[in-house]
Protein backbone atom coordinates (compact mmCIF):
# COMPACT_ATOMS: atom_id res chain seq x y z
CA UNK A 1 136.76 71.64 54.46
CA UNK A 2 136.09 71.38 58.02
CA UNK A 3 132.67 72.97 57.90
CA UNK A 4 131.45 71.15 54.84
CA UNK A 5 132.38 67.72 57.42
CA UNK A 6 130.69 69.25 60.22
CA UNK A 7 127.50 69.73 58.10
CA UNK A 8 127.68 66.54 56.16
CA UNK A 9 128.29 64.96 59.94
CA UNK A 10 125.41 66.38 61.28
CA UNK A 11 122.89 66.13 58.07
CA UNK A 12 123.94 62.24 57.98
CA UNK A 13 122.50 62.14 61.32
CA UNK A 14 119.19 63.74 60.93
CA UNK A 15 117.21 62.31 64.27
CA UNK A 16 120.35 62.52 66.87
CA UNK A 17 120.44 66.51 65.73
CA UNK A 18 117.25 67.07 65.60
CA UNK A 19 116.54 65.57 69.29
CA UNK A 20 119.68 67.78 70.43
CA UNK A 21 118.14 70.69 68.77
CA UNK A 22 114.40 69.79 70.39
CA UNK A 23 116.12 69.47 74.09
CA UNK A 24 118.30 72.71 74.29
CA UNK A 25 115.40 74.46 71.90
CA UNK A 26 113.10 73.13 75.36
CA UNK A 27 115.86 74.68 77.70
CA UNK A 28 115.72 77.70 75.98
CA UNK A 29 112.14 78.45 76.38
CA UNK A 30 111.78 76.57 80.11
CA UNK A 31 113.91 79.31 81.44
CA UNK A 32 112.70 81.87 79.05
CA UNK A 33 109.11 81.30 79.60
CA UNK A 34 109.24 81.03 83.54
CA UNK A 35 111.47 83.10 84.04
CA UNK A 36 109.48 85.65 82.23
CA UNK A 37 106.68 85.05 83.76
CA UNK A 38 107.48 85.55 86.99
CA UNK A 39 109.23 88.68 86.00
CA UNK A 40 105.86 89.87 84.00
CA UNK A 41 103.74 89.22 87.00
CA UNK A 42 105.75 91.26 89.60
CA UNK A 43 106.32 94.32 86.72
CA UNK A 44 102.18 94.12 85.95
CA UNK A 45 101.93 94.25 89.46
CA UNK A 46 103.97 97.29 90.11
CA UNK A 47 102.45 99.06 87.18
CA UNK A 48 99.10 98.46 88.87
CA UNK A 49 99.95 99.31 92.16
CA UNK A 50 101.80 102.79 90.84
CA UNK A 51 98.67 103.34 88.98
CA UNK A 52 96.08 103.28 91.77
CA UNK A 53 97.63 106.96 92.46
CA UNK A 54 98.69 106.58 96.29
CA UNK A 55 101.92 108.13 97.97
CA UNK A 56 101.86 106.16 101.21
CA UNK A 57 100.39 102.36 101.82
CA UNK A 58 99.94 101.16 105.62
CA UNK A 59 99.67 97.54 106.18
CA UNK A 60 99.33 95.16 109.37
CA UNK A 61 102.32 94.38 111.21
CA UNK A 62 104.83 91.96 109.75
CA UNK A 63 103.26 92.16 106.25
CA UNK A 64 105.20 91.23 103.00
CA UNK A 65 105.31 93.71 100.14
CA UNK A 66 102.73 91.37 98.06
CA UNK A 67 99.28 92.54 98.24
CA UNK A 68 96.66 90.51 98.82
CA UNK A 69 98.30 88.23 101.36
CA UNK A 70 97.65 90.03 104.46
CA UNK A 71 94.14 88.95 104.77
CA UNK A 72 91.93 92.13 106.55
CA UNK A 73 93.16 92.12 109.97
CA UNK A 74 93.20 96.55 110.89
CA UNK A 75 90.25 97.68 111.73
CA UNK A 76 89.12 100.07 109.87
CA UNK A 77 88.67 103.01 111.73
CA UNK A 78 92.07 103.70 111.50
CA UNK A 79 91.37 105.47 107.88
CA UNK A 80 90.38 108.38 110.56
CA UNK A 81 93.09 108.52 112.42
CA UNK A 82 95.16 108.63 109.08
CA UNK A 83 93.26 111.20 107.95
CA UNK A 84 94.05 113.55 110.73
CA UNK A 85 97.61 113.41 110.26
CA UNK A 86 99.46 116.54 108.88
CA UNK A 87 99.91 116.78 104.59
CA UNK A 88 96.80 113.73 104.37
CA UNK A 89 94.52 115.06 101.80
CA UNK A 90 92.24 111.26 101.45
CA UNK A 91 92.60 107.72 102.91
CA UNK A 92 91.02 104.81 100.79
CA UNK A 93 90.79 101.54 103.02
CA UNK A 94 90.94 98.80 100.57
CA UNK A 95 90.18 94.76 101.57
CA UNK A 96 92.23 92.34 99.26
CA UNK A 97 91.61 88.92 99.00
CA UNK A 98 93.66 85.96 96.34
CA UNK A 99 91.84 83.78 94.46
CA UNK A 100 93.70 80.50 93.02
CA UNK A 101 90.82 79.51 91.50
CA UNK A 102 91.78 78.70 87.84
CA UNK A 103 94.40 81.53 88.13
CA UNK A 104 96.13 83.21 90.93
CA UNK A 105 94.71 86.76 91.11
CA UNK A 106 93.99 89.50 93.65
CA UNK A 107 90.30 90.93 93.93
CA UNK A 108 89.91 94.44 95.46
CA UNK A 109 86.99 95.28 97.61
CA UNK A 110 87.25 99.27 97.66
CA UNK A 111 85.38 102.33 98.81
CA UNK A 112 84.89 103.56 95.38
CA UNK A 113 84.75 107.64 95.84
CA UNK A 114 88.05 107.14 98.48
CA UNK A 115 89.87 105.17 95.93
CA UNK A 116 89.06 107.47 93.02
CA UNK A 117 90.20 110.31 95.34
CA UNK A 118 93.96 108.46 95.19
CA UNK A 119 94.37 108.83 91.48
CA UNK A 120 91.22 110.10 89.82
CA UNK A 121 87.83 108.49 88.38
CA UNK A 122 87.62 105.62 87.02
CA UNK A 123 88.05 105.38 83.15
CA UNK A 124 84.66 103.75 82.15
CA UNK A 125 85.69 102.03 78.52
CA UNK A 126 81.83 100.30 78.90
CA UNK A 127 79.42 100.71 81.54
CA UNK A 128 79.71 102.58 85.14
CA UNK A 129 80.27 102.11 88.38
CA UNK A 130 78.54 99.74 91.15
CA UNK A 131 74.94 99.81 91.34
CA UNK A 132 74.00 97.51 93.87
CA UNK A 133 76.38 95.22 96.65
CA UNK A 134 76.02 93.03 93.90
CA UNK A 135 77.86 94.60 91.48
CA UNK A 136 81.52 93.85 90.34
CA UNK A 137 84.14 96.14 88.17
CA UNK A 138 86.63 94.48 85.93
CA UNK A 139 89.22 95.92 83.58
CA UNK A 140 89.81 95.30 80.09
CA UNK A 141 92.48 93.14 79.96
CA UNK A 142 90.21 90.66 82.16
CA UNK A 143 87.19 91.19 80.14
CA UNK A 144 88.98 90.60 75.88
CA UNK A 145 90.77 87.23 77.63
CA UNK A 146 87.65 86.12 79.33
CA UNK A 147 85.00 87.77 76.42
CA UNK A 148 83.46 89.83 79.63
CA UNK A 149 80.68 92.30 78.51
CA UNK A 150 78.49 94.77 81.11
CA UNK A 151 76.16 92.98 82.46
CA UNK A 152 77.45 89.84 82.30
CA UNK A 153 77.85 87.39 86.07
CA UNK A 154 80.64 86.18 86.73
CA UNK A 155 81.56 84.25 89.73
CA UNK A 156 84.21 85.87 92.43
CA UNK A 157 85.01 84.16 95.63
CA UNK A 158 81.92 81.10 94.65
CA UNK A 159 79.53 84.36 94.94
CA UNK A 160 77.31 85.24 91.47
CA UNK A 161 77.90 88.61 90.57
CA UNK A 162 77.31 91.06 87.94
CA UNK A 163 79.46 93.03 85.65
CA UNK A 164 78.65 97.23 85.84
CA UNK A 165 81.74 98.21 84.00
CA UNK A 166 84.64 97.64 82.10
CA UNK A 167 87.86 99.99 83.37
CA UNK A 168 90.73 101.04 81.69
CA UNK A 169 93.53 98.59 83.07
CA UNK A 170 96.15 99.69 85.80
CA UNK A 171 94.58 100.71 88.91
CA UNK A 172 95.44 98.32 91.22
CA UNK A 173 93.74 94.78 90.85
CA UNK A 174 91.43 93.68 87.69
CA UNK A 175 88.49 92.89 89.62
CA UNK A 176 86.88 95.39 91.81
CA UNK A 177 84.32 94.96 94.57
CA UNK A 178 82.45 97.17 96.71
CA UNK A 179 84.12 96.86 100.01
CA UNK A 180 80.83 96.36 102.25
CA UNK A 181 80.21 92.94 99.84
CA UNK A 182 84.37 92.08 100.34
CA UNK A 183 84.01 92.04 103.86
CA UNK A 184 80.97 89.74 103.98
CA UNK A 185 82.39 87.75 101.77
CA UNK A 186 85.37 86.89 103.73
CA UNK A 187 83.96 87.64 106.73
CA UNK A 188 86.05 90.77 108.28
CA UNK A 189 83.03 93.16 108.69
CA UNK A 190 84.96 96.30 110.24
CA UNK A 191 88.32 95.71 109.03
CA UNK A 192 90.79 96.50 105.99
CA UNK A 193 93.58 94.54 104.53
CA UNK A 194 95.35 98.53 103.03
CA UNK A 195 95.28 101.94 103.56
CA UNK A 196 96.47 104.33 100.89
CA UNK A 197 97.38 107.57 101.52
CA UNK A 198 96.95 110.71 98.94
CA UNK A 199 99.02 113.63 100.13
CA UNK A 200 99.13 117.51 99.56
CA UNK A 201 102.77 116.88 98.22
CA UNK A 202 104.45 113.60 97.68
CA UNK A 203 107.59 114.74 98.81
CA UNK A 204 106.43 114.77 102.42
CA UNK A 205 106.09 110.82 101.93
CA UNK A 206 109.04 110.12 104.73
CA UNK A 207 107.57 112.84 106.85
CA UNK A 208 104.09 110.83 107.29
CA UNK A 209 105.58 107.89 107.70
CA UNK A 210 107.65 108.91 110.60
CA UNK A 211 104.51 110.34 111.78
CA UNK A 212 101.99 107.26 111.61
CA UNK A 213 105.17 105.75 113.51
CA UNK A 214 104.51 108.12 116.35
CA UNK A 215 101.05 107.47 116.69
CA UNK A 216 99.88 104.85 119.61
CA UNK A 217 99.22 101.66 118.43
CA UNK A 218 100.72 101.73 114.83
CA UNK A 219 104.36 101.58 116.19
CA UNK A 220 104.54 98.07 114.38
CA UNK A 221 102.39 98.69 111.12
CA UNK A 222 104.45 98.16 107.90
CA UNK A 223 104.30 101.90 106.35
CA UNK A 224 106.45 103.18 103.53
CA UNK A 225 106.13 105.60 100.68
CA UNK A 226 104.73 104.56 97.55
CA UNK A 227 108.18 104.78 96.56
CA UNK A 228 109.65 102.66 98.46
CA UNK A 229 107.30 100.05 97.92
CA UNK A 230 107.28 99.71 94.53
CA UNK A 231 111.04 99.46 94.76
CA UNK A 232 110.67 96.32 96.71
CA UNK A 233 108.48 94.50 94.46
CA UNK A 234 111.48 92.74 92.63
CA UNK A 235 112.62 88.96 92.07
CA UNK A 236 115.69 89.68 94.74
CA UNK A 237 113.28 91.00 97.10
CA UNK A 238 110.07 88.27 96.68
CA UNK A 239 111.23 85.04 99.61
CA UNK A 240 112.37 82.18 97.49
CA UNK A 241 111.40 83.61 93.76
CA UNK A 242 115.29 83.85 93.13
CA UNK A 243 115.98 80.31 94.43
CA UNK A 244 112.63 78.99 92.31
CA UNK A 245 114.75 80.63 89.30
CA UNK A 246 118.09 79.02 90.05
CA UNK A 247 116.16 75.68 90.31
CA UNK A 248 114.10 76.01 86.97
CA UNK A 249 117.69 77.24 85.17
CA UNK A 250 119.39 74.28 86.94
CA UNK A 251 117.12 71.76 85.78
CA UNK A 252 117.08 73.34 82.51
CA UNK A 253 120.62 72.99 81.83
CA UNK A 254 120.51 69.31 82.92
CA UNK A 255 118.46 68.56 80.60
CA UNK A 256 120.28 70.11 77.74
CA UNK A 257 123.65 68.88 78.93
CA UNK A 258 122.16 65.57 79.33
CA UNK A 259 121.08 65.12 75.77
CA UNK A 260 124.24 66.76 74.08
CA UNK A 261 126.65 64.73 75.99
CA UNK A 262 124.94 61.34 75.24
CA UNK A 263 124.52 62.65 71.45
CA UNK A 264 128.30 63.17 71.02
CA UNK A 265 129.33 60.43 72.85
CA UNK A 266 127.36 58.12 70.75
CA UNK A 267 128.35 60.26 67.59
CA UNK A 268 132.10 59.53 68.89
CA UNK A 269 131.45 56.11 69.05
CA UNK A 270 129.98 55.70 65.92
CA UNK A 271 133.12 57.59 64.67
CA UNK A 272 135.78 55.78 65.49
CA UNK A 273 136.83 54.77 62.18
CA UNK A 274 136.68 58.45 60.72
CA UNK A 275 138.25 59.68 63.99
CA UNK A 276 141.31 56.93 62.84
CA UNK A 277 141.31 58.12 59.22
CA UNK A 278 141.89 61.96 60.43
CA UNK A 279 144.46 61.46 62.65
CA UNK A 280 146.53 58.95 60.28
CA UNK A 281 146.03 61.97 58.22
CA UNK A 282 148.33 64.32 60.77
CA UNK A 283 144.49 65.71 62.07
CA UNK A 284 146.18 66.71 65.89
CA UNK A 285 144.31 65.91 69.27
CA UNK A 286 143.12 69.76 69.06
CA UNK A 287 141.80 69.57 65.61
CA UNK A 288 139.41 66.16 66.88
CA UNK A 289 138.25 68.21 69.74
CA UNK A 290 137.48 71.25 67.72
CA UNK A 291 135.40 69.04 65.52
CA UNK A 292 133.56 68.09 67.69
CA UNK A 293 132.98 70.90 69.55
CA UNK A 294 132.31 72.69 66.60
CA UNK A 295 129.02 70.64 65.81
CA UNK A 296 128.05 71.44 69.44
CA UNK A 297 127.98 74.40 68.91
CA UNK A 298 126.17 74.53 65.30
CA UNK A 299 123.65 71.97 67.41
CA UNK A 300 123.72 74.99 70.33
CA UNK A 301 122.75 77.77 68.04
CA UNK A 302 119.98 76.50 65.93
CA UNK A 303 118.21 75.20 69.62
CA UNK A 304 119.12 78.62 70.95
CA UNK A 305 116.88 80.27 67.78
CA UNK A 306 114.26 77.91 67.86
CA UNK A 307 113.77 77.91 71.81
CA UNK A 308 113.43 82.16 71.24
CA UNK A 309 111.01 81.51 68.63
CA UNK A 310 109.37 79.13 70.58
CA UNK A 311 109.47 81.27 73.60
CA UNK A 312 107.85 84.74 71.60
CA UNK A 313 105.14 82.34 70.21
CA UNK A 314 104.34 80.96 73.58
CA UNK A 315 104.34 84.89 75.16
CA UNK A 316 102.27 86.42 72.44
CA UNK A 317 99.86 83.63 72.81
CA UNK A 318 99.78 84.01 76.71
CA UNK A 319 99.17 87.88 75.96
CA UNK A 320 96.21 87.16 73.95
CA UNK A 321 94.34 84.30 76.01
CA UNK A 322 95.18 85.71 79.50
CA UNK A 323 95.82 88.08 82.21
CA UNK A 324 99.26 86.73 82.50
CA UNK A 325 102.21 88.93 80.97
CA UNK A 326 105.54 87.54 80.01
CA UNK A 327 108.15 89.97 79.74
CA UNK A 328 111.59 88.46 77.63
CA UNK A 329 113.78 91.17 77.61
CA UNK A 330 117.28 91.50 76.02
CA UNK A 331 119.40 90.81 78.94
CA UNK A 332 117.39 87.28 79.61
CA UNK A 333 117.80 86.64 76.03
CA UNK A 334 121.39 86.66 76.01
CA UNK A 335 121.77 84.97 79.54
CA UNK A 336 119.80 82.19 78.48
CA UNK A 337 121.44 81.41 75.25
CA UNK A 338 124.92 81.91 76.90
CA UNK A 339 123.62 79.72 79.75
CA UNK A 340 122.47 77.02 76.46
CA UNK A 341 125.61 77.16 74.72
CA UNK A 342 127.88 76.49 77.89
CA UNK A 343 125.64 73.64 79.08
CA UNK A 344 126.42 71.80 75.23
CA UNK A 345 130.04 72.79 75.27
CA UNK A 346 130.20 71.13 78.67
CA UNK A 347 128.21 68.01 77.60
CA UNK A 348 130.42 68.01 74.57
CA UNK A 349 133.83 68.51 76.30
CA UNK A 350 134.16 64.61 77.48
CA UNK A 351 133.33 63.00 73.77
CA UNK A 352 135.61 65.79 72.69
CA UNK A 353 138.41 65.15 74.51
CA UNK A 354 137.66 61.13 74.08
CA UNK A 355 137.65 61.01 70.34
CA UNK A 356 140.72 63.01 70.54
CA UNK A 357 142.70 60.31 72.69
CA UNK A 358 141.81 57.73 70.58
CA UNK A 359 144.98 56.03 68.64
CA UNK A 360 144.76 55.85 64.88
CA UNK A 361 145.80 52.36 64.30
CA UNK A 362 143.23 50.98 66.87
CA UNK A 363 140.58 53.41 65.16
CA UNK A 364 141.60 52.41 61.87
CA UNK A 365 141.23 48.66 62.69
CA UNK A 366 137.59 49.37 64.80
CA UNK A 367 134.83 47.60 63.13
């Protein structure tokens, strides 16, 4: 009996449930959607970085473990006295640079035989390598979003250049330059923004970092293990990223508890009458509230299913047309909709608790 109300209560009122519906369906997917991104970005980032084959990475004093944001301040004639260093089988210097134009992104200018040294050629899927100073790789991801083939230009840092190859994806960044062109470019002729380290045994990671410690000069460089550094590329570890999540999931729920509470409380309203004829009828304070509550939460779950419908459209799209990944994965699914159904509940509680105070004769005489 009570769900056959509920339904007829909510059906009766088609726009009021479907704007509650619309705004925690938009709740779901804000958190869903950034929050995923941000997560997708920092995982494709690790995979890349993990792929590029190194076991130790030396950056400039008081660096932060996001590439590309140191600039190209060593010189670079520290790659030979890395290379000296006991269980140091290759150093690849490497000059990073970030775009934001159109898209955030980090370009690599590399030394191509050091850097294949790290984790092995270059998987050619078209084309080959650089050519000429004018001469750019990309990988394939890149190239199906952007419709990239060989020989193609394609503009990097407001300089024209041209396409040699097409990579397999995962070795570090998706656009490669040779690092003579990177320097002029940015203008740090001499100098590297990296050094990764290939050793005889990766387990002797520690060991040369102690080591590059010890040497004169690079008591202050930021060096780790490959290991190490990957480990720190997380949401808890990124400045701020955690509190840019709390604020997106805070807003988020605002808006849904916004829109449920002024839905039931104008339901409520527009109730009184019915709310007069249940009670008269021995319907208890706790019976009104669970009513109400009770629509909440049918409004709650079909916003919750079409936000994560929403939400997998929106990712599989941003697959396809980008170089963006999203990652939604179980534990963010549940979160969210737990976070969705406690914001309506809330926004509910107050109409809840004021139908169920209302007394029957007044109710019954409400016109």
């Amino acid at each position: 009996m009570m769900n056959k109300m509920i339904v007829g209560n909510l059906v009766h009122r088609p726009l009021r449930s479907l704007i509650s519906i619309v705004a925690i369906a938009l709740e779901v997917t804000l958190i869903l959607l950034i929050v995923g991104l941000c997560v997708g970005m920092l995982n494709d980032s690790r995979v890349r970085q993990a792929g590029i084959g190194a076991d130790v990475v030396v950056m400039p004093p008081g660096s932060a473990y996001i590439v590309g944001l140191t600039g190209a301040p060593m010189p670079i004639k520290i790659r030979d006295v890395l290379a000296k260093l006991p269980h140091v089988v290759s150093v690849a210097p490497v000059v990073t640079n970030v775009s934001t134009k159109g898209t955030i992104e980090v370009i690599n200018g590399i030394d191509l035989k050091a850097y294949e040294s790290l984790g092995g050629p270059f998987r050619y899927l078209h084309g080959g390598p650089f050519e000429s100073p004018d001469d750019a790789l990309i990988d394939d991801i890149l190239a199906r979003s952007k419709k990239i083939k060989v020989g193609d230009p394609i503009e990097i840092l407001d300089h024209r250049f041209r396409v040699a190859g097409i990579v397999e994806p995962g070795r570090g960044a998706r656009k490669f330059l040779e690092i003579g062109a990177m320097q002029d470019l940015i203008g740090a002729a001499g100098k590297a923004s990296i050094f990764y380290l290939k050793l005889d045994d990766p387990a002797n990671a520690d060991q040369v970092v102690e080591e590059i410690k010890r040497v004169p000069g690079m008591e202050s460089h930021v060096a780790s293990s490959m290991a190490y550094y990957l480990s720190m590329m997380t949401v808890n570890h990124l400045p701020g990223l955690s509190a840019f999540i709390a604020v997106v999931i805070g807003i988020s729920v605002t808006i849904g508890f916004l829109v449920v509470f002024q839905a039931m409380y104008t339901a409520v309203m527009e109730r009184t009458r019915e709310i007069g004829i249940l009670k008269s009828l021995g319907a208890s304070k706790l019976y009104i509230v669970n009513v109400v509550l009770r629509e909440t939460t049918s409004l709650a779950l079909a916003g919750i299913m079409v936000g994560i419908l929403i939400s997998l459209a929106a990712r599989a799209a941003i697959d396809h047309r980008s170089t963006l990944r999203v990652v939604i994965t179980g534990y963010w699914l549940l979160t969210t909709s737990m976070i969705a159904m406690v914001g309506a509940i809330l926004g509910a509680l107050y109409p809840a608790v004021r139908a169920a105070q209302k007394d029957p004769i007044e109710a019954l005489a409400y016109e």
